[in-house]
N, C-alpha and C. Protein backbone atom coordinates (compact mmCIF):
# COMPACT_ATOMS: atom_id res chain seq x y z
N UNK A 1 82.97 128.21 99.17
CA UNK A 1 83.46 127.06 98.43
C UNK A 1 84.94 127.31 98.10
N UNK A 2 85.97 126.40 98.27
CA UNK A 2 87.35 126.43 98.15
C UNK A 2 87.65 126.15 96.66
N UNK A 3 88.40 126.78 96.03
CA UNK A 3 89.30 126.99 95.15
C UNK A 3 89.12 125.52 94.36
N UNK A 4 89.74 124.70 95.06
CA UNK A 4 90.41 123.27 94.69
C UNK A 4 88.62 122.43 94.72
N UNK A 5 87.69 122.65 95.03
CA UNK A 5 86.11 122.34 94.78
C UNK A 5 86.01 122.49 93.74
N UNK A 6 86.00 123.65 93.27
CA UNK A 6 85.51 124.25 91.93
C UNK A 6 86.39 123.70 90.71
N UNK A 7 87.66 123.39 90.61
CA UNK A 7 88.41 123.03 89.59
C UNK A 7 88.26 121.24 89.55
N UNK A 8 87.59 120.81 90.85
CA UNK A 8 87.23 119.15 90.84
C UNK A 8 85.92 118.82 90.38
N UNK A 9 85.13 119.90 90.50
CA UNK A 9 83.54 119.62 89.68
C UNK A 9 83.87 120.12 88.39
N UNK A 10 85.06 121.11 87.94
CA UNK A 10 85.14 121.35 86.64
C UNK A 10 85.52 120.13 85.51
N UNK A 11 86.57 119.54 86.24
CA UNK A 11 87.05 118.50 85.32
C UNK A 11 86.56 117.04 85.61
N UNK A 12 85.77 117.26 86.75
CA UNK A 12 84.85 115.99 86.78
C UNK A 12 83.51 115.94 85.33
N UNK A 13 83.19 117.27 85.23
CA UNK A 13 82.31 117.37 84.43
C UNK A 13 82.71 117.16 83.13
N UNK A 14 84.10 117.97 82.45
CA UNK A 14 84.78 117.38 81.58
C UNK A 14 85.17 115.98 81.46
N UNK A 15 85.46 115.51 82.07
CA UNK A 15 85.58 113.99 81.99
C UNK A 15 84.47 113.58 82.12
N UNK A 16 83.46 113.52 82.31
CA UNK A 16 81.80 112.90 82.16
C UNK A 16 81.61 113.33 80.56
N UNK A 17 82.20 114.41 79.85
CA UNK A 17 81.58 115.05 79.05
C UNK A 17 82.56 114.63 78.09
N UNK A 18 83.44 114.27 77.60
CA UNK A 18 84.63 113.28 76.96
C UNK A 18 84.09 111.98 76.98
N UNK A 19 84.24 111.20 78.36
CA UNK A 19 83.98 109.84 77.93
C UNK A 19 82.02 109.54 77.41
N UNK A 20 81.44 110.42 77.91
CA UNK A 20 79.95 110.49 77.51
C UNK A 20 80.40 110.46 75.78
N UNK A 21 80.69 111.22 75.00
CA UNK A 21 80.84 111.28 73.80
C UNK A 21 81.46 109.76 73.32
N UNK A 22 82.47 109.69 74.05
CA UNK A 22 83.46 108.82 73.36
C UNK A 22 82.52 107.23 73.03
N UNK A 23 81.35 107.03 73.90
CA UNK A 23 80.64 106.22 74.53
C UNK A 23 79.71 106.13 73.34
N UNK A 24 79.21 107.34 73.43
CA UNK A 24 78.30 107.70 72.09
C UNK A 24 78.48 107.93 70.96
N UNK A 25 79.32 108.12 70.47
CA UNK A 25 80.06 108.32 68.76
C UNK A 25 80.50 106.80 68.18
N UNK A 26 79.91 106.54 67.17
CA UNK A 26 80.27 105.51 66.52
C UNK A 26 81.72 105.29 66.65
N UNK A 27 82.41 104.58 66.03
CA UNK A 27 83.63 104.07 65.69
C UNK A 27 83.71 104.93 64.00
N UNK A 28 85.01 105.54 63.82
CA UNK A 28 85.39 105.97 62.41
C UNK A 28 85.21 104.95 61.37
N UNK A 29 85.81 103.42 61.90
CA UNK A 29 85.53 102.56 60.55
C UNK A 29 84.61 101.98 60.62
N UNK A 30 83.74 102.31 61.53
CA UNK A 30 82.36 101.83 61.29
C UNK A 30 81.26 102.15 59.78
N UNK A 31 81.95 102.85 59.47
CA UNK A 31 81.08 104.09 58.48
C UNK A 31 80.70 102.84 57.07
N UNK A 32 81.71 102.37 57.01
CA UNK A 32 81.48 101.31 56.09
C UNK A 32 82.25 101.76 54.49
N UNK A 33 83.19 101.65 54.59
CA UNK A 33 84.00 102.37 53.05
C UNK A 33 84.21 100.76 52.01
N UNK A 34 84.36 100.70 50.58
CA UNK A 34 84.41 99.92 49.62
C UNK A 34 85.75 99.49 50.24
N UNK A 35 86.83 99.42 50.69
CA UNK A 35 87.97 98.68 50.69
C UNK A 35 88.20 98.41 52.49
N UNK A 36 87.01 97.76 52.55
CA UNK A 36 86.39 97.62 53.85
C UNK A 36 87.43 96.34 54.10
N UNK A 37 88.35 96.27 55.17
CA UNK A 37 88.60 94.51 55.74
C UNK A 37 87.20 93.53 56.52
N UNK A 38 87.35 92.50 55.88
CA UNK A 38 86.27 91.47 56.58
C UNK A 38 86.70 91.33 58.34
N UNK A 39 86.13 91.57 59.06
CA UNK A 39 86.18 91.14 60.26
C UNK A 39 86.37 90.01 60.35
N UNK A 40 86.32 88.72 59.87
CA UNK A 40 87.02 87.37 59.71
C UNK A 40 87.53 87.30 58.60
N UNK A 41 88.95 87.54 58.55
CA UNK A 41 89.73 87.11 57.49
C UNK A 41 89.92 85.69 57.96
N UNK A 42 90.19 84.92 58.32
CA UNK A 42 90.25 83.36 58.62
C UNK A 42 89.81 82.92 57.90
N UNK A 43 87.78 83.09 58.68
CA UNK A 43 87.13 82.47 58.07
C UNK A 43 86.70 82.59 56.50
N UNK A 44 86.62 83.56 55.91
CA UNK A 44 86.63 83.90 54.24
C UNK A 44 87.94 83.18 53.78
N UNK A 45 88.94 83.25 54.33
CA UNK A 45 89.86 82.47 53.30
C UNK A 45 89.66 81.01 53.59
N UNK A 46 89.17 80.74 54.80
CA UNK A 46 89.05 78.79 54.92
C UNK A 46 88.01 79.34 54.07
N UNK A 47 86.40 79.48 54.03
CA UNK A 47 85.37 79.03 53.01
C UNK A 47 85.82 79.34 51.43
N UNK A 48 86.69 80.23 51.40
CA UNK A 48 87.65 80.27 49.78
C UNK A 48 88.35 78.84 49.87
N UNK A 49 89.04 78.20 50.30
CA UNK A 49 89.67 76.90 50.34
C UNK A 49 88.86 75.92 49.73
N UNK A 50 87.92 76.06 50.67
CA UNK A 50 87.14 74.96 51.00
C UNK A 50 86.29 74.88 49.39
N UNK A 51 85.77 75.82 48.76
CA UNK A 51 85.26 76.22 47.38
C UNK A 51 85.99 75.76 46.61
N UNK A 52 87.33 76.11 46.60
CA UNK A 52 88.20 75.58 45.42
C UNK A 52 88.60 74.49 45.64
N UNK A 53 88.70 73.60 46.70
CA UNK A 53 88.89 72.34 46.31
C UNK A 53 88.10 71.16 45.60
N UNK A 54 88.24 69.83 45.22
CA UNK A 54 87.50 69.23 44.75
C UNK A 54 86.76 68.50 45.49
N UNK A 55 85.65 67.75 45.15
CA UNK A 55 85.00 66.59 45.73
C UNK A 55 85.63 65.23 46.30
N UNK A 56 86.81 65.20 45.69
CA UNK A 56 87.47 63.93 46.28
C UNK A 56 88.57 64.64 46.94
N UNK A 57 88.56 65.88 47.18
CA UNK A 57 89.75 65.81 48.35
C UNK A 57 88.87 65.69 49.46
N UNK A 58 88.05 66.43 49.34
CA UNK A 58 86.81 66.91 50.50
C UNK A 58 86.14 65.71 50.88
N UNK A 59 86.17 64.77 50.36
CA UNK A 59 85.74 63.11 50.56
C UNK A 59 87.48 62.55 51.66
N UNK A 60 88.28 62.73 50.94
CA UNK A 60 89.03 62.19 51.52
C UNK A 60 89.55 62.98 53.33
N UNK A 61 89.16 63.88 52.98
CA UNK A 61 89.37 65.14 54.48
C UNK A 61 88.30 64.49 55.44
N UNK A 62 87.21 64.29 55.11
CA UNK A 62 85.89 64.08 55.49
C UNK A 62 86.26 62.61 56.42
N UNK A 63 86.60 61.53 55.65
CA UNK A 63 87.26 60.26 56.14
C UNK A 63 88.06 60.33 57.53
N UNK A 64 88.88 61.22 57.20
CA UNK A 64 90.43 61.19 58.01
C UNK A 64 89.79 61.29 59.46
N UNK A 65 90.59 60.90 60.65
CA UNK A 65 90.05 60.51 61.86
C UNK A 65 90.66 62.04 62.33
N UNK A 66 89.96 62.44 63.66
CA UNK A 66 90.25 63.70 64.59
C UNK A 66 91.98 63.75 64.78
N UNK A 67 92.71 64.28 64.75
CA UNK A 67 93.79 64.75 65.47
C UNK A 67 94.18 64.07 66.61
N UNK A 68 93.06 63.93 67.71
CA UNK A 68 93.19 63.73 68.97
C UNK A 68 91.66 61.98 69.13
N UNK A 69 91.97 61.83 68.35
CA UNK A 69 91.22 60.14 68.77
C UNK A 69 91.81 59.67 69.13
N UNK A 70 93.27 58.91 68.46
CA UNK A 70 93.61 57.87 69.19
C UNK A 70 94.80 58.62 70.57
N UNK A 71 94.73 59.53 70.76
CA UNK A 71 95.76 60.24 72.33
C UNK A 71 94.91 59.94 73.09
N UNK A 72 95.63 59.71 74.15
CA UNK A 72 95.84 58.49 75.43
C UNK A 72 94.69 60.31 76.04
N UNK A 73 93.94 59.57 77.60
CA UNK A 73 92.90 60.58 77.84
C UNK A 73 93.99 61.23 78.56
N UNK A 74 93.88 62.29 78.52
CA UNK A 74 94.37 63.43 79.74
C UNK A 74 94.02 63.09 81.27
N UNK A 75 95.22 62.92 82.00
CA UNK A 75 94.55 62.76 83.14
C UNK A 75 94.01 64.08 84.25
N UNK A 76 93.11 63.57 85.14
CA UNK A 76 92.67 64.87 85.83
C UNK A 76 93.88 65.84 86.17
N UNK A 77 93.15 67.37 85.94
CA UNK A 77 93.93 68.15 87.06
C UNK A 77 93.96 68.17 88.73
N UNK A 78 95.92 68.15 88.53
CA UNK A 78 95.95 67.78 89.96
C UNK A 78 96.09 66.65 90.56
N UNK A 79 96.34 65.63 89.29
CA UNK A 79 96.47 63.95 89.94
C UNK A 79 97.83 63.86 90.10
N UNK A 80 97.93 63.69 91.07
CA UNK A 80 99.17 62.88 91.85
C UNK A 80 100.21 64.42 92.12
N UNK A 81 99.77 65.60 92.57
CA UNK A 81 100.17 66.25 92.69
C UNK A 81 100.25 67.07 94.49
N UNK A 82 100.71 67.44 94.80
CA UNK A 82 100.73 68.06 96.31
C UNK A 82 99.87 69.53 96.03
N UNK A 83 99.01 69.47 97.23
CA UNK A 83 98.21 70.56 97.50
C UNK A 83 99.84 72.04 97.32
N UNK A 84 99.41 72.87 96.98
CA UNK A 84 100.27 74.29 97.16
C UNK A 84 101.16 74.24 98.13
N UNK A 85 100.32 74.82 99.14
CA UNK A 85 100.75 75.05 100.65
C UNK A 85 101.78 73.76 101.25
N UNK A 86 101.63 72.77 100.68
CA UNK A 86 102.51 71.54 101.09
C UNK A 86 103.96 71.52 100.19
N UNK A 87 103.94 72.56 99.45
CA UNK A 87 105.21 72.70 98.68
C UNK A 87 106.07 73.38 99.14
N UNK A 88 107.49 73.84 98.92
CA UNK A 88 108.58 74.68 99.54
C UNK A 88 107.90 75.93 99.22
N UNK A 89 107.67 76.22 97.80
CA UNK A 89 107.24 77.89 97.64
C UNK A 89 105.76 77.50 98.64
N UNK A 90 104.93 77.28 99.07
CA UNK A 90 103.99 77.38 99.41
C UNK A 90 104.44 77.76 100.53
N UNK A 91 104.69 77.13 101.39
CA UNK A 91 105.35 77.05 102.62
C UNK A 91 106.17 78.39 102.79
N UNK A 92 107.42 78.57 101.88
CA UNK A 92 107.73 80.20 101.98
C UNK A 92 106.50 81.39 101.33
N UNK A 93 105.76 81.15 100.89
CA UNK A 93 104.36 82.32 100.57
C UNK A 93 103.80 82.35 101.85
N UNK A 94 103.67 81.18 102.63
CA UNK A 94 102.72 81.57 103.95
C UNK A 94 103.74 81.98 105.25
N UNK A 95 105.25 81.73 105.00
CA UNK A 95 106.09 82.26 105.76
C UNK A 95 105.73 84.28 105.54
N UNK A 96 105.99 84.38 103.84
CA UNK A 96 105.97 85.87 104.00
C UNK A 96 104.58 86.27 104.39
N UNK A 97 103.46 85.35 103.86
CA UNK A 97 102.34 85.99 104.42
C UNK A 97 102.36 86.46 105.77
N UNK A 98 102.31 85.47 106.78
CA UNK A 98 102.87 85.67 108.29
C UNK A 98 103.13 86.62 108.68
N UNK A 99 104.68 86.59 108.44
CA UNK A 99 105.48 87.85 108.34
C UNK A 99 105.21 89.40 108.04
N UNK A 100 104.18 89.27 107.39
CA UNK A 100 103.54 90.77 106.57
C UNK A 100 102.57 91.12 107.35
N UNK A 101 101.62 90.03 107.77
CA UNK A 101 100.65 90.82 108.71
C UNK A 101 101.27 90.75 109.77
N UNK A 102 102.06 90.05 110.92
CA UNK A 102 102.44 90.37 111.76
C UNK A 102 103.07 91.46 112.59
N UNK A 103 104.12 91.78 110.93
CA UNK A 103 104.70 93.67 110.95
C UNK A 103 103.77 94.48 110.86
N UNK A 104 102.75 94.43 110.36
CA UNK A 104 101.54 95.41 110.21
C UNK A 104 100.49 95.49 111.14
N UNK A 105 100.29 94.28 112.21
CA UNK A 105 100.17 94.66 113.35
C UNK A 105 100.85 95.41 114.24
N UNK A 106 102.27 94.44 114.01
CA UNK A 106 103.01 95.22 115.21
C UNK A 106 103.28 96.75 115.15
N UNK A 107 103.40 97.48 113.82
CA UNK A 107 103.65 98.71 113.46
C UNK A 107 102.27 99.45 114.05
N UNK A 108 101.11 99.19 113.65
CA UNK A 108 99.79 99.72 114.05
C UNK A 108 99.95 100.16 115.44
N UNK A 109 100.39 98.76 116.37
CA UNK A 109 100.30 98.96 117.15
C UNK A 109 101.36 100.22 118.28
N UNK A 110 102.40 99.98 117.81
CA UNK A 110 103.44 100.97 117.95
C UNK A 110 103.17 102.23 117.70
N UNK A 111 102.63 102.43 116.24
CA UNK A 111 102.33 103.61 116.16
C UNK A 111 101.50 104.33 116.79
N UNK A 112 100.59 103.70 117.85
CA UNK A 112 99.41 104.55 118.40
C UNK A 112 100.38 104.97 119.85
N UNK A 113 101.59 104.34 120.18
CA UNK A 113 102.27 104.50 121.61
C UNK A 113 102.67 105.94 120.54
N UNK A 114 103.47 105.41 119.95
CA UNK A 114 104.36 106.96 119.16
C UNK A 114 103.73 108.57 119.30
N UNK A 115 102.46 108.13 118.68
CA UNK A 115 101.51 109.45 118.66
C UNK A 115 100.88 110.00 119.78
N UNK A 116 101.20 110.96 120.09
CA UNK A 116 100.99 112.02 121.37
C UNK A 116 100.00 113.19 121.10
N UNK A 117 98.74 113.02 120.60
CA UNK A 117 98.16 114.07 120.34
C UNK A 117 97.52 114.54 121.58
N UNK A 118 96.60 115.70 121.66
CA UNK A 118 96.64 116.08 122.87
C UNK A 118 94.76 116.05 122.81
N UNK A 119 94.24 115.24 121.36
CA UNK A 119 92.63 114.94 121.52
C UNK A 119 92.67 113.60 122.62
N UNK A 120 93.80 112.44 121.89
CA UNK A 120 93.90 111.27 122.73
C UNK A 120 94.21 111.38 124.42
């Protein structure tokens, strides 16, 4: 067994043996201490709001129409728009695409003239 084996099952095992723990050990603030933060601060301070206000604001909130009722509908995605590929950048993305595999053929192919081994 080579040298460089033995130091790759070593720290393979260490690293199984780190993240195994890390996996398995609670969280530190999990523990639960008196000056604990609420995991929703939002929501505790809206239901604090919402407590201290009165009945007639909360009547009058209650009334009020959505934000978004009277806005005009959204129209679909993609209306009246050109497919990608029919655009200038589209058109230059499939130029470089092209271009990229074509060199990477042609190099492949070159490279097997280049190489002179004496199995081939």
């Amino acid at each position: 067994m080579t040298r460089c084996l033995q130091h790759a099952r070593l720290l393979a095992g260490a690293l199984a043996l780190v993240l195994g723990s890390t996996l398995v050990a609670p969280p530190a603030f999990a523990a639960g201490s008196p000056n604990a933060v609420s995991p929703h601060p939002i929501a505790t301070a809206a239901n604090a709001r919402v407590a201290a206000m009165t009945a007639e604001a909360l009547a009058q909130t209650a009334q009020a129409p959505p934000a978004g009722k009277n806005a005009p509908a959204a129209a679909p995605v993609g209306a009246g728009k050109k497919p990608f590929f029919k655009t200038t950048t589209g058109a230059i993305a499939l130029a470089l695409l092209a271009g990229g595999i074509g060199y990477t053929i042609y190099s492949a192919v070159d490279s097997r003239k280049a190489v002179k081994s004496p199995v081939r």
